[in-house]
Protein backbone atom coordinates (compact mmCIF):
# COMPACT_ATOMS: atom_id res chain seq x y z
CA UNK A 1 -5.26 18.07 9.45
CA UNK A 2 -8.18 20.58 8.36
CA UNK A 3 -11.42 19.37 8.74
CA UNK A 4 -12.03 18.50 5.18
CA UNK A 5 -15.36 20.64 3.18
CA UNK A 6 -14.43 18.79 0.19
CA UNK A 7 -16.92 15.42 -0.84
CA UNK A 8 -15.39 12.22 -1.30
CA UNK A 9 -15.95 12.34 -4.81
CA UNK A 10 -13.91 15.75 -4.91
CA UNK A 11 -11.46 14.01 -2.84
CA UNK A 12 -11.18 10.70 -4.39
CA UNK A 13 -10.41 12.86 -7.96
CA UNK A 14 -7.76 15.00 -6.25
CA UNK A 15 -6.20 11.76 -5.28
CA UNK A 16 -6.22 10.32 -8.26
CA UNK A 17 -4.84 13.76 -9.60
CA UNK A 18 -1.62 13.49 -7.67
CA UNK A 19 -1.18 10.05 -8.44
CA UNK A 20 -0.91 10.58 -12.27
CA UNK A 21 1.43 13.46 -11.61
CA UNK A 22 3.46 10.88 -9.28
CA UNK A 23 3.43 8.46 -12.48
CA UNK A 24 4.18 11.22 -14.79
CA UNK A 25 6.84 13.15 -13.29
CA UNK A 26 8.47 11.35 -10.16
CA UNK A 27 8.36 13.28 -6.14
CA UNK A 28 10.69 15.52 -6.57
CA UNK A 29 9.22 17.38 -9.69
CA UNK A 30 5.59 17.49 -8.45
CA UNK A 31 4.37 20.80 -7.33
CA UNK A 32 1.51 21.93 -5.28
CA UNK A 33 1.23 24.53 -8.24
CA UNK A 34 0.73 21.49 -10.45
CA UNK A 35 -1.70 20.04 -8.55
CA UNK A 36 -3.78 22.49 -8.19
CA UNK A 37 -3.82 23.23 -11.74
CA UNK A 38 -4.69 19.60 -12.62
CA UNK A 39 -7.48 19.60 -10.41
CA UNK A 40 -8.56 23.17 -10.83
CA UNK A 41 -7.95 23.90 -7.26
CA UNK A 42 -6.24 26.55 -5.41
CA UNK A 43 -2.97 25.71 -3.73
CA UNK A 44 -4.74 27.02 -0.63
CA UNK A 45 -7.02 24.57 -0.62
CA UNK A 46 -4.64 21.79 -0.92
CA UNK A 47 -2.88 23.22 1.77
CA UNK A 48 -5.87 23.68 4.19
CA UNK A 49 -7.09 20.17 3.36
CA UNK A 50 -3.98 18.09 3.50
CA UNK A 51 -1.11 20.68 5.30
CA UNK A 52 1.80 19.75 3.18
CA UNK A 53 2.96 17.71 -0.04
CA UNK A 54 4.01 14.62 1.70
CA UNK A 55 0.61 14.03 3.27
CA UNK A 56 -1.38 14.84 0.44
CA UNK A 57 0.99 12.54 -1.58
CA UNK A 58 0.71 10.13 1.01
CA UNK A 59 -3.01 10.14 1.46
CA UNK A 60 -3.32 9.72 -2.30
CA UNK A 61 -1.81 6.77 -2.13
CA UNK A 62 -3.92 4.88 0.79
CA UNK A 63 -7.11 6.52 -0.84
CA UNK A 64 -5.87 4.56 -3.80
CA UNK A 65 -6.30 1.35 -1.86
CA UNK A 66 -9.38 -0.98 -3.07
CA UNK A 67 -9.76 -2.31 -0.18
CA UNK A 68 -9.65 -2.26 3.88
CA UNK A 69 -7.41 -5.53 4.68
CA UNK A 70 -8.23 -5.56 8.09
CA UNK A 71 -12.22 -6.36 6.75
CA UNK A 72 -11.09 -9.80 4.85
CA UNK A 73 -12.45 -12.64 6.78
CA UNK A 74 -12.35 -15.62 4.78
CA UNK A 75 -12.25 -18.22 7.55
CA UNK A 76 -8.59 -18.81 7.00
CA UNK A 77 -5.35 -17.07 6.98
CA UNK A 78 -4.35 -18.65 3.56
CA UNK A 79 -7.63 -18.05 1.86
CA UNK A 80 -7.57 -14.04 3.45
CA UNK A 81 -4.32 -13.41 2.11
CA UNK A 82 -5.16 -14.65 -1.30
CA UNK A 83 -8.12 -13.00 -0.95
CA UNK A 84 -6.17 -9.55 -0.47
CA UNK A 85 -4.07 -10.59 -3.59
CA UNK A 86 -7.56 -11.14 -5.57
CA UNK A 87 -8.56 -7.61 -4.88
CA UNK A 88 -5.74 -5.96 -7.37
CA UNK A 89 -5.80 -6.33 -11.03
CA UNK A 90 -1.85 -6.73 -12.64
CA UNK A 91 -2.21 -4.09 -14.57
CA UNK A 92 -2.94 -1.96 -11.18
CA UNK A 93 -0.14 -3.69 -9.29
CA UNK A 94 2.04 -2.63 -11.87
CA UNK A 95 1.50 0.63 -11.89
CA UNK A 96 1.40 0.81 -7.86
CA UNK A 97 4.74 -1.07 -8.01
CA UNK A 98 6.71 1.86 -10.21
CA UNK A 99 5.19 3.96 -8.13
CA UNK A 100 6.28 2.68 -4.88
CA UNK A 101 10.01 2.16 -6.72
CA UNK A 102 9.77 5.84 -7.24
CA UNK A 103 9.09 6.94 -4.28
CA UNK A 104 11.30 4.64 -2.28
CA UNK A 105 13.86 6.54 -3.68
CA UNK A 106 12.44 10.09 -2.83
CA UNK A 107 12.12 8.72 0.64
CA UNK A 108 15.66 8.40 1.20
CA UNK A 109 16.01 12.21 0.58
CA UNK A 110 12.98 13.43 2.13
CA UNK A 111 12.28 12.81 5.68
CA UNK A 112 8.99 14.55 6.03
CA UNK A 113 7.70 12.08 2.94
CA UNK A 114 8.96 8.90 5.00
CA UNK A 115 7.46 10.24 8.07
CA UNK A 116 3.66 10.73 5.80
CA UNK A 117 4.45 7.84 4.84
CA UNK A 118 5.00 5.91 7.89
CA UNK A 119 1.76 7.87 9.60
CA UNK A 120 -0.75 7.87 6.78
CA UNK A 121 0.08 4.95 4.31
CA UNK A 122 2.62 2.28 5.96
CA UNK A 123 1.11 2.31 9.77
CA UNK A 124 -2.48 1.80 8.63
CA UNK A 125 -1.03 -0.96 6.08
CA UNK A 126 0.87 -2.82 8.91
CA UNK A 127 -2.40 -2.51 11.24
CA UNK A 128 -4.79 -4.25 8.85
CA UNK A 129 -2.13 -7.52 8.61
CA UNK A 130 -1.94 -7.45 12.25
CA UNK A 131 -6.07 -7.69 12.85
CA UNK A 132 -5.79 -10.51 10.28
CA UNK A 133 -2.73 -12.36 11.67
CA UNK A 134 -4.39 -11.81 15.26
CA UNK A 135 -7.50 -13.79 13.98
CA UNK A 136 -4.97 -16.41 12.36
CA UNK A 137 -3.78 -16.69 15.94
CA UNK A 138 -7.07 -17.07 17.96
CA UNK A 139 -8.39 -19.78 15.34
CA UNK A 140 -5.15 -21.21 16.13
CA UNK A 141 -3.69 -21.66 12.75
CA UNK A 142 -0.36 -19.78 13.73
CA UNK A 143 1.34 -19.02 17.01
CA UNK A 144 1.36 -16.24 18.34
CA UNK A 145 5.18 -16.19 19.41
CA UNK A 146 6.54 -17.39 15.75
CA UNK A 147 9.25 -15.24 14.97
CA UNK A 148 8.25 -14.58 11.27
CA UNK A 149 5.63 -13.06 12.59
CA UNK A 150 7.18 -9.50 12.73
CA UNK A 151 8.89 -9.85 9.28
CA UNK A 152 5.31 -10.49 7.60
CA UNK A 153 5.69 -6.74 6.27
CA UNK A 154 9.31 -7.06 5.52
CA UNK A 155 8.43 -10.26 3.05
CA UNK A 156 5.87 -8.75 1.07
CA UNK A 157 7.45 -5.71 0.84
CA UNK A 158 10.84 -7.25 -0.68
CA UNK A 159 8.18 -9.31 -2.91
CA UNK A 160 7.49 -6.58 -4.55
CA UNK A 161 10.65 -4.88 -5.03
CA UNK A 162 12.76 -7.77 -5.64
CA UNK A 163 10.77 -9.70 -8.46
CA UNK A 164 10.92 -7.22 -10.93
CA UNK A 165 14.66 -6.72 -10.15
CA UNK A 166 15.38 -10.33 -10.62
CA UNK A 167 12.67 -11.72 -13.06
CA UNK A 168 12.37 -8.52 -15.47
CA UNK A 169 9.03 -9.08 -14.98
CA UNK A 170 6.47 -7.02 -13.36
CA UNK A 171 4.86 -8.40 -10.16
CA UNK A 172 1.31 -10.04 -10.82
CA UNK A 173 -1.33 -12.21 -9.02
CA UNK A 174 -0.15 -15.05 -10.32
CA UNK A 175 3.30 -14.82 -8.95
CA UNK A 176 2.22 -13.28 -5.73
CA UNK A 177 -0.37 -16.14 -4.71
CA UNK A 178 2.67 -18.81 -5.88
CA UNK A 179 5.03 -16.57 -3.30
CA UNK A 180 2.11 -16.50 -0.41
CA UNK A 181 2.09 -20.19 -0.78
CA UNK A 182 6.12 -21.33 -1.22
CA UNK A 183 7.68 -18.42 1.01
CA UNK A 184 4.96 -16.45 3.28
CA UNK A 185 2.71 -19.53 4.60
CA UNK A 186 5.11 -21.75 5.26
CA UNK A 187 7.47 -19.25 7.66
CA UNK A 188 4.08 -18.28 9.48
CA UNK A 189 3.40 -22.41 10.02
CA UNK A 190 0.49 -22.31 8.01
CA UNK A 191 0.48 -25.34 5.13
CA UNK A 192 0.30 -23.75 1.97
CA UNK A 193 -1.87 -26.38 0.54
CA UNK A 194 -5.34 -25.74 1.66
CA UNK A 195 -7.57 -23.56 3.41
């Protein structure tokens, strides 16, 4: 990737840019052309800064995270996972959700998106639970050889795609700390109860 001349405030509203356009009219019909007209950009900027339409997308979408997980340290595994929960408002997770649902899809088709993806969004994602699972572990709280370990993403993930799907409902805080506590905690060992 370019070395980037643009501020993080320029940034930050390019990102945000794409992201409506993702809302607005799905993977497949957003353009380079239309982002650079949203954002009153050239299209050779876009492609200087972020090389292609899968990274940009894909770098929108981890510059749209509110926070770094790997920086919770609440003491406890229980209280940092809520604590990562807390940092989302529903109305945001709701609109990240249909996003992601959207994109999932898009993914299937396009295998420079999944591998953007995978680099840029997922990896990073997947790193930050490790550094807080890894603490979990030295304090002791799980082992470090329980096999639910290496589903931790796989849960999560299917919590989010699956509620809606079953419920109707859009996934919220609510239902995601009940889930941490009933499904996630207890397959890591952790008691659910208390911090």
């Amino acid at each position: 990737m370019a070395r980037s001349r643009l501020t993080p405030e320029r940034a930050a509203e390019l990102y945000e840019a794409v992201l409506d356009l993702l809302r607005e009219v799905g993977y497949d019909a957003l353009t380079m052309d239309a982002v650079a007209a949203r954002t009153r950009s050239s299209k050779a900027t876009l492609y200087r800064q972020w090389g292609s339409k899968p990274e940009l997308v894909a770098m929108s979408l981890r510059n749209s995270k509110p926070v770094d997980i790997s920086r919770i340290d609440t003491g406890s595994l229980r209280g940092d996972f809520h604590e990562m929960v807390s940092q989302a408002d529903d109305g945001q997770m709701e609109r990240d959700n249909a996003l992601m649902c959207g994109l999932a899809r898009a993914v299937h088709e396009n295998e420079d998106l999944l591998q953007a993806l995978r680099e840029l969004f997922i990896e990073p994602e997947i790193t930050g639970l490790d550094v807080l699972l890894q603490r979990a572990v030295a304090r002791g709280e799980i082992s470090a050889d329980n096999p639910a370990l290496k589903y931790l993403s796989h849960m999560l993930v299917g919590a989010f795609v699956a509620h809606p799907l079953i419920s109707d409902e859009p996934m919220g805080q609510s239902v995601l700390h009940e889930y941490l506590d009933a499904v996630v905690l207890p397959a890591l060992g952790v008691p659910a109860g208390g911090d």
